[in-house]
PDB file of N, CA and C in Angstrom:
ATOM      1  N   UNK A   1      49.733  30.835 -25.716  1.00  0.00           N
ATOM      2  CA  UNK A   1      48.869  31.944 -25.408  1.00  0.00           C
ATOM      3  C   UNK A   1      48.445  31.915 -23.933  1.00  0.00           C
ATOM      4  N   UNK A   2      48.089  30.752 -23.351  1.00  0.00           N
ATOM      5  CA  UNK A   2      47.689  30.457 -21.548  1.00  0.00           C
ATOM      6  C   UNK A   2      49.096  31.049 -21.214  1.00  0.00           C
ATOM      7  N   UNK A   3      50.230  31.085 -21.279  1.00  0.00           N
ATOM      8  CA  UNK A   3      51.114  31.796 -20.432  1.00  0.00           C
ATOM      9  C   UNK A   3      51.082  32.669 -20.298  1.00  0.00           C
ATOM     10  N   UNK A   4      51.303  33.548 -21.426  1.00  0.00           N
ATOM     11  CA  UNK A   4      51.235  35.276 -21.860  1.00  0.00           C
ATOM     12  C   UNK A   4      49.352  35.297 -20.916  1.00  0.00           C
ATOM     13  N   UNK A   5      48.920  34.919 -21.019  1.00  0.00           N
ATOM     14  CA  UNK A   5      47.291  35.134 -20.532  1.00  0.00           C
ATOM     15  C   UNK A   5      47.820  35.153 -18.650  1.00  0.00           C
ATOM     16  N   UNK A   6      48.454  34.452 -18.717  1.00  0.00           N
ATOM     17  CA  UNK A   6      48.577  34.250 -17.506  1.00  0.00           C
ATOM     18  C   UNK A   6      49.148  35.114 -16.380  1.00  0.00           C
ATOM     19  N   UNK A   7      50.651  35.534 -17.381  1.00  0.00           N
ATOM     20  CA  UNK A   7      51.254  36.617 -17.087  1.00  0.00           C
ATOM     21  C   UNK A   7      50.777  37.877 -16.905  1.00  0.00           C
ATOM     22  N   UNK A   8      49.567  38.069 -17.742  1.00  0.00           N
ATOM     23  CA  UNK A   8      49.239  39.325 -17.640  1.00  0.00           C
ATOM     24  C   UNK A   8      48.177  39.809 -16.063  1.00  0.00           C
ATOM     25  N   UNK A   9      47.638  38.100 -16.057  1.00  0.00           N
ATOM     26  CA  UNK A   9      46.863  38.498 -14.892  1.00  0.00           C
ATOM     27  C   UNK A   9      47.025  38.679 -13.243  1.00  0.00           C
ATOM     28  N   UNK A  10      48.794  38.045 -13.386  1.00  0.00           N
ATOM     29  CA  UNK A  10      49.507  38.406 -12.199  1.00  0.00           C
ATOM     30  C   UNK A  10      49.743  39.925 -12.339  1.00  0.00           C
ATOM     31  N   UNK A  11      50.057  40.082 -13.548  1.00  0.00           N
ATOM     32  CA  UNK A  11      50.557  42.006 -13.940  1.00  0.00           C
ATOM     33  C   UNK A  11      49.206  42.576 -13.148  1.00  0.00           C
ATOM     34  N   UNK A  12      48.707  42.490 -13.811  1.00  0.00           N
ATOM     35  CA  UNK A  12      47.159  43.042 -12.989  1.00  0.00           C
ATOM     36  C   UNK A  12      46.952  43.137 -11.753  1.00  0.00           C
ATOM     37  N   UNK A  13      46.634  41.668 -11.267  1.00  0.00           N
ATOM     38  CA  UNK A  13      46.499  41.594 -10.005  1.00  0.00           C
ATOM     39  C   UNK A  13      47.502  42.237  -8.965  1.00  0.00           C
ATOM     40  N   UNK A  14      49.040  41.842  -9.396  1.00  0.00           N
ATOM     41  CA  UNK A  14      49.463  42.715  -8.025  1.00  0.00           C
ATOM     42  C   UNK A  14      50.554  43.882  -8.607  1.00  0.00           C
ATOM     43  N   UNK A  15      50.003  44.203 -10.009  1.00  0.00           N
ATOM     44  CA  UNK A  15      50.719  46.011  -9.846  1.00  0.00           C
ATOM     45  C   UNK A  15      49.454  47.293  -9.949  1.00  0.00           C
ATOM     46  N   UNK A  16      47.907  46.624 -10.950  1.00  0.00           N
ATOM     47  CA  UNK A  16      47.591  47.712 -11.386  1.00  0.00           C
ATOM     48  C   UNK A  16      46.649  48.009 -10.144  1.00  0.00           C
ATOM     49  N   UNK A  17      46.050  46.865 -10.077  1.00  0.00           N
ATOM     50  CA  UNK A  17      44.649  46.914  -8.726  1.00  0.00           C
ATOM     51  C   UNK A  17      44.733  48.177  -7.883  1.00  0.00           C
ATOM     52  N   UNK A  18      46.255  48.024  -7.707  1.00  0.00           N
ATOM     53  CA  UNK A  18      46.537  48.681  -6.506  1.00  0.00           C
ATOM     54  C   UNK A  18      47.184  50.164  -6.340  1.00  0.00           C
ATOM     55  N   UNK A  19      47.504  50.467  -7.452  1.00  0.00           N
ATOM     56  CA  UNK A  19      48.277  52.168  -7.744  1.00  0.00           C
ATOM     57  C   UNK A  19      47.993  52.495  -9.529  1.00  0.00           C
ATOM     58  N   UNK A  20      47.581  53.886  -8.757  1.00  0.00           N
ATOM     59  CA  UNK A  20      47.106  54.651  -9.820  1.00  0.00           C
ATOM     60  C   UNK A  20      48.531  55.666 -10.203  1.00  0.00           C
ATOM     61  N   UNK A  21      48.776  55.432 -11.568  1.00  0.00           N
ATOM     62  CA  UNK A  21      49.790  55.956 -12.029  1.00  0.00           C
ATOM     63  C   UNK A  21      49.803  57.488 -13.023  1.00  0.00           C
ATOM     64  N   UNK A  22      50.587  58.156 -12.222  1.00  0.00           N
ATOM     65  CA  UNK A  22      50.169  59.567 -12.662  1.00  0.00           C
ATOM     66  C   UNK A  22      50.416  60.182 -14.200  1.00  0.00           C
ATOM     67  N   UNK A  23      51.193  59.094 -14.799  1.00  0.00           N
ATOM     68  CA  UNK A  23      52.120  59.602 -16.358  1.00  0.00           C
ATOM     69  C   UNK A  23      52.493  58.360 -16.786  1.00  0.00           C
ATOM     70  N   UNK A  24      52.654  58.601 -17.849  1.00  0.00           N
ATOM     71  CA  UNK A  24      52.988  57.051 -18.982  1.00  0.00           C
ATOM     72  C   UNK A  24      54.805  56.922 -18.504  1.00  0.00           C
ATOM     73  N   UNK A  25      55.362  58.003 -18.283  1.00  0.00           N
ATOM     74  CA  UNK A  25      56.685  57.396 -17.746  1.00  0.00           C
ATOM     75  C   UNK A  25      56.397  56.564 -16.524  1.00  0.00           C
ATOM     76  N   UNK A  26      55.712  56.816 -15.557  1.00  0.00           N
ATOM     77  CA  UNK A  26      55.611  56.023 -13.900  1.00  0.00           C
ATOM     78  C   UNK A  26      55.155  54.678 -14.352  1.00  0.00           C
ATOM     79  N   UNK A  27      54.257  54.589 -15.489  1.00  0.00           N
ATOM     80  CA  UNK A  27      53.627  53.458 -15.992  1.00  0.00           C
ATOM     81  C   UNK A  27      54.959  52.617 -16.451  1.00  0.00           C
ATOM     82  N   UNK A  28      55.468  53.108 -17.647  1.00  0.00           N
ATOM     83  CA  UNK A  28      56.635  52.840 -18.518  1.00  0.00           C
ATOM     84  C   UNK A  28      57.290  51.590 -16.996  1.00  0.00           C
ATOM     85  N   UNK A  29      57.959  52.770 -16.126  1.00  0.00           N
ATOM     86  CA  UNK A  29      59.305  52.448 -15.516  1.00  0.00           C
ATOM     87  C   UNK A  29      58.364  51.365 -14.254  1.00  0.00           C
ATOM     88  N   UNK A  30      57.125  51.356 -13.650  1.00  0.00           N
ATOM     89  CA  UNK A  30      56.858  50.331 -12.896  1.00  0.00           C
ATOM     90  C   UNK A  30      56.933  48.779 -13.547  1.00  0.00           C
ATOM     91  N   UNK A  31      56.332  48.829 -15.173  1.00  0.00           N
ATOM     92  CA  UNK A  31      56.049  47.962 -15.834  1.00  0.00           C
ATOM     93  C   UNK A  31      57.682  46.792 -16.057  1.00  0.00           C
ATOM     94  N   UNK A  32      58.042  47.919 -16.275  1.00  0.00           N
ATOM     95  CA  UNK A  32      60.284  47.118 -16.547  1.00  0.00           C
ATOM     96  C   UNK A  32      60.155  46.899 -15.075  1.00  0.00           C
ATOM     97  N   UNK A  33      60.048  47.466 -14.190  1.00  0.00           N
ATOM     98  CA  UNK A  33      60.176  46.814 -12.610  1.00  0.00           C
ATOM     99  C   UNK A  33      59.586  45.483 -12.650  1.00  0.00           C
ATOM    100  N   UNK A  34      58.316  45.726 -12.461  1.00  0.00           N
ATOM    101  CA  UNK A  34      57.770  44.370 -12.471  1.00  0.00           C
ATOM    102  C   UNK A  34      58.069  43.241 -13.386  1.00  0.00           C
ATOM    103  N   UNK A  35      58.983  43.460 -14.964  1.00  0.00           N
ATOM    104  CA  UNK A  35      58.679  42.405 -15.367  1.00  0.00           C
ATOM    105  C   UNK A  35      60.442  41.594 -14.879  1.00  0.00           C
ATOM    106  N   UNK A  36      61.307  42.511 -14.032  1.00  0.00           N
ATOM    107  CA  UNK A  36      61.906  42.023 -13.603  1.00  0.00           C
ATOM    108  C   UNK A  36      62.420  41.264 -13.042  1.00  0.00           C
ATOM    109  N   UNK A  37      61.301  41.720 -11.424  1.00  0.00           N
ATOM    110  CA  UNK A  37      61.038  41.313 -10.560  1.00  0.00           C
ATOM    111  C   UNK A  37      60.614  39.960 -10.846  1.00  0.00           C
ATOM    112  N   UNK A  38      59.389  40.043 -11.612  1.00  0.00           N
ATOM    113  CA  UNK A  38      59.424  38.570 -11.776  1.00  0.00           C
ATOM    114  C   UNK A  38      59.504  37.658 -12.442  1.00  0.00           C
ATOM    115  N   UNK A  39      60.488  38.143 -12.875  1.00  0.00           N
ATOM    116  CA  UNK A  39      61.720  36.783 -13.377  1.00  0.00           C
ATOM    117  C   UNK A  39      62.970  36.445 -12.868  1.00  0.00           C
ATOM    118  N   UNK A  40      62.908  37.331 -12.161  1.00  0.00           N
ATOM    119  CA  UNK A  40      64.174  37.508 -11.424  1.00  0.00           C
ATOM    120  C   UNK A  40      64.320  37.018  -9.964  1.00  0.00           C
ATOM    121  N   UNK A  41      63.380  37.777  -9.294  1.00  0.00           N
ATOM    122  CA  UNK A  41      63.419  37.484  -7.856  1.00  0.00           C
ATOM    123  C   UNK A  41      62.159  36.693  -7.074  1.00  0.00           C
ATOM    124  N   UNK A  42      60.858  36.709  -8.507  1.00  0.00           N
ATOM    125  CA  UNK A  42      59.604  36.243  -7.633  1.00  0.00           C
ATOM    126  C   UNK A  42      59.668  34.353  -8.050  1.00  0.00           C
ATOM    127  N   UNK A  43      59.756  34.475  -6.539  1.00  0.00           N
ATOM    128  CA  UNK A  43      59.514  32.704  -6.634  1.00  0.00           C
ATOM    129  C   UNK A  43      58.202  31.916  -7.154  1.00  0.00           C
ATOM    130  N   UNK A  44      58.371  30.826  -7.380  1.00  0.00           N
ATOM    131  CA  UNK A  44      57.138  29.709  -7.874  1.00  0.00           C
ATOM    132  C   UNK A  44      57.120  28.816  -7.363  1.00  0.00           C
ATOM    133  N   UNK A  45      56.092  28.321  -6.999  1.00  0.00           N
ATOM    134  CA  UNK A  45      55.924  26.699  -6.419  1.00  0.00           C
ATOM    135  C   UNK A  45      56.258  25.781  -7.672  1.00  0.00           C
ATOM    136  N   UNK A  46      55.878  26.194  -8.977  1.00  0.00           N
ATOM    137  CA  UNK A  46      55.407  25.398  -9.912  1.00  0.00           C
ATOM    138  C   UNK A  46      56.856  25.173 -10.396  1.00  0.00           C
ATOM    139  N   UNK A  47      58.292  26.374  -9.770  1.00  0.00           N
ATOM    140  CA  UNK A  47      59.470  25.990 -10.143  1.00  0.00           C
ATOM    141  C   UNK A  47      60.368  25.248  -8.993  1.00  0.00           C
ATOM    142  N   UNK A  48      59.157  24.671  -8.332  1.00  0.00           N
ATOM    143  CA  UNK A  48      60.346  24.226  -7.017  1.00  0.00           C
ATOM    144  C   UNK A  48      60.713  25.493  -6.044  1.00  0.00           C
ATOM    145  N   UNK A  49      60.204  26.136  -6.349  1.00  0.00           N
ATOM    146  CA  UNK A  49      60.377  27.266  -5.032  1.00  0.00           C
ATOM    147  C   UNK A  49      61.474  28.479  -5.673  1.00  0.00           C
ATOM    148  N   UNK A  50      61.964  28.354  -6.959  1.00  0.00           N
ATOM    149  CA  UNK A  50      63.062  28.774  -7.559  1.00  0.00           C
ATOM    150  C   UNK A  50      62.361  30.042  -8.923  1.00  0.00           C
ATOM    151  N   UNK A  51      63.362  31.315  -8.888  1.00  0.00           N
ATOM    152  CA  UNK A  51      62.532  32.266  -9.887  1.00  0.00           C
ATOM    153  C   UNK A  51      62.797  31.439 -11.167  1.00  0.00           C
ATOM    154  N   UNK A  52      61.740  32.092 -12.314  1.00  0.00           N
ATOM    155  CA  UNK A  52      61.887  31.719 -13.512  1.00  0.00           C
ATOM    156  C   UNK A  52      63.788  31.560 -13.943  1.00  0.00           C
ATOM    157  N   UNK A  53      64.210  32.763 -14.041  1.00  0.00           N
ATOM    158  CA  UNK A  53      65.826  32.536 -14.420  1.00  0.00           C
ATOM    159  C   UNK A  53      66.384  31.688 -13.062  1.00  0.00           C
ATOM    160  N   UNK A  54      66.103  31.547 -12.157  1.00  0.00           N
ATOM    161  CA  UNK A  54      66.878  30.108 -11.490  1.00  0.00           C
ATOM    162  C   UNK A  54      66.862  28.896 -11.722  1.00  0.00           C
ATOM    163  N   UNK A  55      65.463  28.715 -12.606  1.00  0.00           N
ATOM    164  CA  UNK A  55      64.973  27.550 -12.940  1.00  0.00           C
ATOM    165  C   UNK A  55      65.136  26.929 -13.904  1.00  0.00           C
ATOM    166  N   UNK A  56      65.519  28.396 -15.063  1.00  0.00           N
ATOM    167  CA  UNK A  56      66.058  27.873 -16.743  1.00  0.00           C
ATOM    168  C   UNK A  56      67.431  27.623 -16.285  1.00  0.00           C
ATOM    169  N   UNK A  57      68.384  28.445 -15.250  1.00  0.00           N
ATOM    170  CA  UNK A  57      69.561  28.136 -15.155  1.00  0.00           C
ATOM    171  C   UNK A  57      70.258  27.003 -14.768  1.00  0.00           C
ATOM    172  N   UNK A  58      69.446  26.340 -13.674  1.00  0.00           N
ATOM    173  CA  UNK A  58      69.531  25.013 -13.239  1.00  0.00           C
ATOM    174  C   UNK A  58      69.272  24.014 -14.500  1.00  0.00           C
ATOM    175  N   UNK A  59      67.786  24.268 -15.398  1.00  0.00           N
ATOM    176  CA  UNK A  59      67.815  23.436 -16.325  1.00  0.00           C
ATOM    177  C   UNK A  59      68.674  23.253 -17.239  1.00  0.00           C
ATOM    178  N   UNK A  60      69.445  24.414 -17.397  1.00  0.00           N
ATOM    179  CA  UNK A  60      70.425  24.173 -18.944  1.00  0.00           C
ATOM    180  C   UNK A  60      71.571  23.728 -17.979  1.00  0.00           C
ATOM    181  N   UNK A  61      72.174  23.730 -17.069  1.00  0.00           N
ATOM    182  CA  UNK A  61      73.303  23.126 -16.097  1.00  0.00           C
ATOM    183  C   UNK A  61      72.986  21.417 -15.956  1.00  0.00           C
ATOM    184  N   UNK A  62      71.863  21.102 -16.505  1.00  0.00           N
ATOM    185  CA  UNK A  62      71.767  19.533 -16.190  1.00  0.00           C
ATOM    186  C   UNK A  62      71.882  18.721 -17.372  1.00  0.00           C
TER     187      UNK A  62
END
């Protein structure tokens, strides 16, 4: 549950704070952006500097 808790408060912090969304589609399609983004491309210290999928990928390669 601390992850999902966790996750949500990056969601927050750097998509909603900051743009007001005019329609549940802009909502919809930022939300799949972001949860992309970060898994995809946003780095972590806590992974070695590496995104979530770089980090499972490296792990199952070892």
């Amino acid at each position: 549950n601390a992850i999902i808790e966790n996750f949500f408060g990056h969601l927050k912090e750097e998509m909603f704070h900051h743009t007001r969304y005019l329609n549940l589609d802009a909502l919809h399609t930022a939300i799949e952006d972001y949860i992309d983004w970060f898994n995809n491309d946003r780095i972590s210290l806590r992974f070695d500097g590496l995104s979530p999928v770089q980090y499972r990928a490296q792990a199952l390669a070892a």
